[in-house]
Protein backbone atom coordinates (compact mmCIF):
# COMPACT_ATOMS: atom_id res chain seq x y z
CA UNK A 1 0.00 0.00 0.00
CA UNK A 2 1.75 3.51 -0.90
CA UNK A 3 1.88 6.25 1.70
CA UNK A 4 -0.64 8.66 -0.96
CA UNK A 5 -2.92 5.79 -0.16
CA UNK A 6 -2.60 5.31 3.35
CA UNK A 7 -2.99 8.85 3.85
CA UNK A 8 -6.45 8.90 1.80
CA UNK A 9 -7.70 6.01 4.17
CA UNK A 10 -6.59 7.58 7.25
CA UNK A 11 -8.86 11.26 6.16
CA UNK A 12 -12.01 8.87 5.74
CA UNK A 13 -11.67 7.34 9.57
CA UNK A 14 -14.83 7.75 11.46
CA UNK A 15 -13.79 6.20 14.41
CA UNK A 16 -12.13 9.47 15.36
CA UNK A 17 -16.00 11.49 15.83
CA UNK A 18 -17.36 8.00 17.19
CA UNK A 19 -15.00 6.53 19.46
CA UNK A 20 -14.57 7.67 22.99
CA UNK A 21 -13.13 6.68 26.74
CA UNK A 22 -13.73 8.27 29.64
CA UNK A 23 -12.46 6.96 33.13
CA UNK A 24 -16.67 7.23 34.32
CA UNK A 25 -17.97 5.61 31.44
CA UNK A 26 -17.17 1.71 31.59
CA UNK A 27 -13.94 2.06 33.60
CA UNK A 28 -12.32 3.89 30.22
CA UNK A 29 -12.60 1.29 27.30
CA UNK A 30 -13.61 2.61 23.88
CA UNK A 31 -17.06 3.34 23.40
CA UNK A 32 -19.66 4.08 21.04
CA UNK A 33 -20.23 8.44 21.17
CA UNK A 34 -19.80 7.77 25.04
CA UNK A 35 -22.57 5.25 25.28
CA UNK A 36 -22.08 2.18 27.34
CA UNK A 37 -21.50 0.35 23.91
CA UNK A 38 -18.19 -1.12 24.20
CA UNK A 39 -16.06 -1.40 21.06
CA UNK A 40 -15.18 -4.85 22.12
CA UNK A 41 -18.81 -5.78 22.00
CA UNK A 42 -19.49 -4.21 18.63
CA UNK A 43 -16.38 -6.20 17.35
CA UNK A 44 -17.61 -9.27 19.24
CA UNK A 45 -21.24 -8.85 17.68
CA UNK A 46 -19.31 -8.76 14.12
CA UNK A 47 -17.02 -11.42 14.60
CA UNK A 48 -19.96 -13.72 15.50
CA UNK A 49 -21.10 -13.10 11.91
CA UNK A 50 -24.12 -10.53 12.81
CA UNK A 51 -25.16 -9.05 9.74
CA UNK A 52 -25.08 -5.03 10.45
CA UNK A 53 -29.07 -4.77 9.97
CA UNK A 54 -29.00 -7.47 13.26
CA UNK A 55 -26.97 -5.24 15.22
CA UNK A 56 -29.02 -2.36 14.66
CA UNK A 57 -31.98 -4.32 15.41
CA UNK A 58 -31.15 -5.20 18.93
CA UNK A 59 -28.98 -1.81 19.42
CA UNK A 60 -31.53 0.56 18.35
CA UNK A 61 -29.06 3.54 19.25
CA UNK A 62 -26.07 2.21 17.56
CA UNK A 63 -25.66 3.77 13.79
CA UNK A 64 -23.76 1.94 10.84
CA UNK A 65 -21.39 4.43 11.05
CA UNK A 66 -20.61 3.46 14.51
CA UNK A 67 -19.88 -0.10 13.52
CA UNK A 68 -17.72 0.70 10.64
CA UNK A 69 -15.90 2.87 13.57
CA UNK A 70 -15.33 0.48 15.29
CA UNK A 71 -14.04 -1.81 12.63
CA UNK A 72 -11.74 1.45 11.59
CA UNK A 73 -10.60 1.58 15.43
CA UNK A 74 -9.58 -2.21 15.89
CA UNK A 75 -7.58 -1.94 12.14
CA UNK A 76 -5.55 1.28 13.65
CA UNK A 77 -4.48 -0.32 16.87
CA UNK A 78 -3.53 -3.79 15.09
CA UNK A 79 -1.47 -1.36 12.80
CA UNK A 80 -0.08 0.71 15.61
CA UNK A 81 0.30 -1.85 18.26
CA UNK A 82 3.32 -4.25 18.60
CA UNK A 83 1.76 -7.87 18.02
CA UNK A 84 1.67 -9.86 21.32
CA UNK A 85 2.95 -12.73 19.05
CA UNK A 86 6.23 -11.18 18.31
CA UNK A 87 9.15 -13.12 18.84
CA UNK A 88 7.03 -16.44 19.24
CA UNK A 89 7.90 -19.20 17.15
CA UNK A 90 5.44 -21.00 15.88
């Protein structure tokens, strides 16, 4: 991926607007526009194959915007972020 690209990606992040922590608001993990909507969860709720319409369904208050945050958000840490894995053979 060039730079020029990486760049253009990085302007279009939502998760910036949508993704908050606050020491009162569930003990200062990510959250969903300082709801007590965990990013974990929302990540959790994708990984288990819920189709975004389901997610919406049963978190009326939660926007598609705010999952595809939250997708955004988990990409830029496992960019950022030194893999736990490093150094372990496998």
């Amino acid at each position: 991926m060039t730079r020029a690209l990486t760049m253009e990606i990085a302007n279009k992040d939502l998760w910036h607007d949508r993704i908050t922590t606050d020491p009162q608001i569930m003990s200062g993990r990510p959250c969903i526009r300082g709801m007590r909507i965990t990013v974990s969860l929302v990540l959790s709720l994708v990984a288990s194959e819920m189709k975004t319409s389901e997610i919406l369904e049963a978190y009326p208050y939660l926007e598609a915007e705010d999952i595809k945050a939250s997708l955004q958000y988990a990409a830029f840490l496992a960019q950022s972020q030194r893999s736990p894995f490093s150094g372990v053979s496998a």
